[in-house]
C-alpha atoms as a PDB file:
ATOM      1  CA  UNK A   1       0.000   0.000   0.000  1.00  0.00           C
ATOM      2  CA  UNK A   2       1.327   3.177  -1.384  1.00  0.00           C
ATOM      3  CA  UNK A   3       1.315   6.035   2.069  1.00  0.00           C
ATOM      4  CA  UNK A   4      -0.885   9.221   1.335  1.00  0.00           C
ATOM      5  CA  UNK A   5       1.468  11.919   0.911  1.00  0.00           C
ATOM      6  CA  UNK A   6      -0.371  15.637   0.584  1.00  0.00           C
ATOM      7  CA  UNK A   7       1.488  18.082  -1.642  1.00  0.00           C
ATOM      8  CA  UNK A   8       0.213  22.071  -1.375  1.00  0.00           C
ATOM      9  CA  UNK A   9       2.323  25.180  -1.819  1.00  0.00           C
ATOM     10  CA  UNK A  10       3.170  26.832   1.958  1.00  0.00           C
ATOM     11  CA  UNK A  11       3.635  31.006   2.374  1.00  0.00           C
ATOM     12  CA  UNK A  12       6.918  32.159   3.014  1.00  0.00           C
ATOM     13  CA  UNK A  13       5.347  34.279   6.074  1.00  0.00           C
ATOM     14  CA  UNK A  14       2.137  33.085   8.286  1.00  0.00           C
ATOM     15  CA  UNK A  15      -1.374  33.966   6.859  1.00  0.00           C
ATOM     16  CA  UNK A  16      -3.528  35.870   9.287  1.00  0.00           C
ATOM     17  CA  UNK A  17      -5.979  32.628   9.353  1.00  0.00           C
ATOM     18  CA  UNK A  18      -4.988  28.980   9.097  1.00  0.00           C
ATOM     19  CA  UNK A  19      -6.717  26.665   6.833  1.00  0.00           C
ATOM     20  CA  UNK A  20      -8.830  25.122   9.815  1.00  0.00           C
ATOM     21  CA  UNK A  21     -10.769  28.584  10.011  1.00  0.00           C
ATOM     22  CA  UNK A  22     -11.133  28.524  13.830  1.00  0.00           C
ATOM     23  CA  UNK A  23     -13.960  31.591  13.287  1.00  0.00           C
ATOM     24  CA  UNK A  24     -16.385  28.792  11.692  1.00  0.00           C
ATOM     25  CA  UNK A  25     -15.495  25.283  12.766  1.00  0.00           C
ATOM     26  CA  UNK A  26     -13.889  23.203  15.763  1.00  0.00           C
ATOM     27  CA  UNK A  27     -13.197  19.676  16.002  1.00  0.00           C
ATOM     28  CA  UNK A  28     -14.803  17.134  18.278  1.00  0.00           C
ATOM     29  CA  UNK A  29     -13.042  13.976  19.344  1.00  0.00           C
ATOM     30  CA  UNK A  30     -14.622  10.435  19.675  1.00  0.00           C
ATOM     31  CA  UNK A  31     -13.988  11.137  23.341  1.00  0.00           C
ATOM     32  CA  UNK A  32     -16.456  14.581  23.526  1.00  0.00           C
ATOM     33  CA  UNK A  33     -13.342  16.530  23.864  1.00  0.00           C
ATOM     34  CA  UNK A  34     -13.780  19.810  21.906  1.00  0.00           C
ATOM     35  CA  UNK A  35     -10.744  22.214  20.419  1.00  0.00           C
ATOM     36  CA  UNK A  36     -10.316  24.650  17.877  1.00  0.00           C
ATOM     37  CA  UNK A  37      -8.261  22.203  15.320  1.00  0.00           C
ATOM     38  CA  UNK A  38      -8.183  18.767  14.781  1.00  0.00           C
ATOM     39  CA  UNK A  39      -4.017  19.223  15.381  1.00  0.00           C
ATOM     40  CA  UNK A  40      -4.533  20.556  19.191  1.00  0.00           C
ATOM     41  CA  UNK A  41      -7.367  17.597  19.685  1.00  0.00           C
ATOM     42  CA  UNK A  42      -5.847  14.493  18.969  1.00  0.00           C
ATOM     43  CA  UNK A  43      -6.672  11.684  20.831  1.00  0.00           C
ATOM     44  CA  UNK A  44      -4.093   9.129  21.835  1.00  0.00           C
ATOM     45  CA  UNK A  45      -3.370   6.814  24.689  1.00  0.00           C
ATOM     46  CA  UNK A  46      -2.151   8.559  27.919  1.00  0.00           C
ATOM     47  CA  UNK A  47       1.298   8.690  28.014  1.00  0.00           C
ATOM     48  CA  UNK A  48       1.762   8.556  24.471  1.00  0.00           C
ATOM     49  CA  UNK A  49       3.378  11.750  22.624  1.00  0.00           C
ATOM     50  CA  UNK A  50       2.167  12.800  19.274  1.00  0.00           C
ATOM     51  CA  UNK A  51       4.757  14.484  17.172  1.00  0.00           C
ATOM     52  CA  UNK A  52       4.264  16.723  13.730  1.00  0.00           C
ATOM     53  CA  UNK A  53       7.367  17.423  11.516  1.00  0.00           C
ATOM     54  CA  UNK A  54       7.388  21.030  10.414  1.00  0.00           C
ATOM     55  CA  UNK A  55      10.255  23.032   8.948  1.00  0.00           C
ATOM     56  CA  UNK A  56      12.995  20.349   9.422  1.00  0.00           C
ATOM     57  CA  UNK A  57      12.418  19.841  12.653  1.00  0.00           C
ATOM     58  CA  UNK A  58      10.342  17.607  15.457  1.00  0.00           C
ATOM     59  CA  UNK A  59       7.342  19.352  17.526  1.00  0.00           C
ATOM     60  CA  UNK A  60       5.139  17.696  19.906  1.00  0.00           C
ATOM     61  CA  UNK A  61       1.519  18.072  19.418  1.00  0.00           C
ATOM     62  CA  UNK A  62       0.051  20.214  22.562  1.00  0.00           C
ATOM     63  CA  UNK A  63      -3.665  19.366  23.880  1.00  0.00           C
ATOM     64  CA  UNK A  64      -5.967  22.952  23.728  1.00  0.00           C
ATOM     65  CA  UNK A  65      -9.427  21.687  25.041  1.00  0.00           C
ATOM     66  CA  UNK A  66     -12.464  23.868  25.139  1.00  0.00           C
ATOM     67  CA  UNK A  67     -14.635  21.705  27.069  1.00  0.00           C
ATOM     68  CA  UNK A  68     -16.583  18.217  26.905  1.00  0.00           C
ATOM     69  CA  UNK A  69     -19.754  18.023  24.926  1.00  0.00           C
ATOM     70  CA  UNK A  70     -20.362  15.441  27.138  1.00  0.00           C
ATOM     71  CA  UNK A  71     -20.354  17.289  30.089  1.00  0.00           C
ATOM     72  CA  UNK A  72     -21.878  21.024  28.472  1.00  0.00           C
ATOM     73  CA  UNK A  73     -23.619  21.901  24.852  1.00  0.00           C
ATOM     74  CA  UNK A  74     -21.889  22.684  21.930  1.00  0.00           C
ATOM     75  CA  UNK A  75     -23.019  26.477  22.037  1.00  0.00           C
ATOM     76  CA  UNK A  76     -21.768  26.741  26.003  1.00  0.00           C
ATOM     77  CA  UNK A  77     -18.366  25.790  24.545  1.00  0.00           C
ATOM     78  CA  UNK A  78     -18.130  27.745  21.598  1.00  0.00           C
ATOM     79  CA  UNK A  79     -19.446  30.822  23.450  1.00  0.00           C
ATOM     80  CA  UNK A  80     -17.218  30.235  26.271  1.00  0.00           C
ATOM     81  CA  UNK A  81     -14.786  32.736  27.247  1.00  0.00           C
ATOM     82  CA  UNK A  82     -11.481  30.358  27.104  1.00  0.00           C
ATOM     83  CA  UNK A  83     -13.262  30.043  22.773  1.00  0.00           C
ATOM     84  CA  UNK A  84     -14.007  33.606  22.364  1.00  0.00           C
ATOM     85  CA  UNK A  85     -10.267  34.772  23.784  1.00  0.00           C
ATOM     86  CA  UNK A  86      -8.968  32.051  21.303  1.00  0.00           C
ATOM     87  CA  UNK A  87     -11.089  33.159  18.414  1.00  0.00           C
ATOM     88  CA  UNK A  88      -9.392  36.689  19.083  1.00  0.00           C
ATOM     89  CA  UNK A  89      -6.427  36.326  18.962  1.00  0.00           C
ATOM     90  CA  UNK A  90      -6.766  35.383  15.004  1.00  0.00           C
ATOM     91  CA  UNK A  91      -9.421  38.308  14.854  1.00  0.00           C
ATOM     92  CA  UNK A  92      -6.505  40.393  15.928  1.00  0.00           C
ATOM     93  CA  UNK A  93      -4.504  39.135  12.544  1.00  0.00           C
ATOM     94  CA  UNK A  94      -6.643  40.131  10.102  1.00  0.00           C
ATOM     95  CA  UNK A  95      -6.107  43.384  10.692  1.00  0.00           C
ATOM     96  CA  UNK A  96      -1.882  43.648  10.919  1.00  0.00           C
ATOM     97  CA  UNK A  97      -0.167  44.262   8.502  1.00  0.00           C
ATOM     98  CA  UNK A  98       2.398  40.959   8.771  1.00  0.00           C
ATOM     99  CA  UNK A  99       1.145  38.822  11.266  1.00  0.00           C
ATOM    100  CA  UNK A 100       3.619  37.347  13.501  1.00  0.00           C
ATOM    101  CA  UNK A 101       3.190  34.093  15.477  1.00  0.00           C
ATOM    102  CA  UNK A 102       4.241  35.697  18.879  1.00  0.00           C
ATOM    103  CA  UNK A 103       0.215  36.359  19.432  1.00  0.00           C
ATOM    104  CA  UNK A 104      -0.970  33.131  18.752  1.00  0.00           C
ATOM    105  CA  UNK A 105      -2.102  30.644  21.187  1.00  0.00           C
ATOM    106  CA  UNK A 106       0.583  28.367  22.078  1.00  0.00           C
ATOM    107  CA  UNK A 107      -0.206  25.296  20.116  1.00  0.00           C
ATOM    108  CA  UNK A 108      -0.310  27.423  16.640  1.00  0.00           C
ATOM    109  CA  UNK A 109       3.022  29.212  16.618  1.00  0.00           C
ATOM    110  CA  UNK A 110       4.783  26.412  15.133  1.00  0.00           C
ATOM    111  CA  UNK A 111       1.678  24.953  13.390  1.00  0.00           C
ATOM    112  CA  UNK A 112       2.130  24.307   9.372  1.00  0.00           C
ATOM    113  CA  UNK A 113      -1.218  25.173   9.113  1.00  0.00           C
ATOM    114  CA  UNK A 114      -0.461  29.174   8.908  1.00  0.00           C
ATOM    115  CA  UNK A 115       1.907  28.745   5.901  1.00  0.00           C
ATOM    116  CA  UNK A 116      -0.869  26.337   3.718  1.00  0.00           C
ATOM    117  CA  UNK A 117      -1.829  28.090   0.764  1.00  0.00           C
END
């Protein structure tokens, strides 16, 4: 079986939104677990890192949960406060004039995501 390799053309500086659009969509795990990208929601055993390659070198994969839609609704978590100050912080880069990555939640300053054309 021949792997799946994806092939797109990358930015040479971040884009003010990544191609997840966190203003219109979030990811929920098998588990409940809800996050703004399927990268900072991955679901793995305890214990277990999760790595992404990016830029010739190794990154682990950090965990940003917004809640449990086990546990509250959908709208409670997107409306949250901890979503909304997330949500902002990309609101913030559509307005600069060369977005940096200093401003970004921690799990997105190193994601490849911002350089996908």
């Amino acid at each position: 079986m021949t792997p799946y390799v994806r092939l797109c053309a990358f930015a040479m500086d971040p884009l003010a939104i990544c191609t997840e659009n966190v203003f219109k969509a979030c990811f929920v795990s098998h588990r409940g677990e809800v996050s703004p990208c399927v990268l900072t929601g991955i679901s793995v055993k305890e214990g277990k890192p999760v790595e992404y390659y990016f830029q010739s070198r190794t990154y682990p994969l950090e965990k940003y949960l917004l809640g449990n839609v086990n546990t509250q609704s959908l709208a409670e978590i997107w409306n949250s406060k901890k979503a909304r100050d997330f949500r902002s912080r990309f609101a913030k880069r559509l307005t600069a004039e060369r977005p940096g990555m200093d401003e970004l939640p921690s799990p997105c300053r190193r994601c490849y995501k911002l350089f996908e054309q």
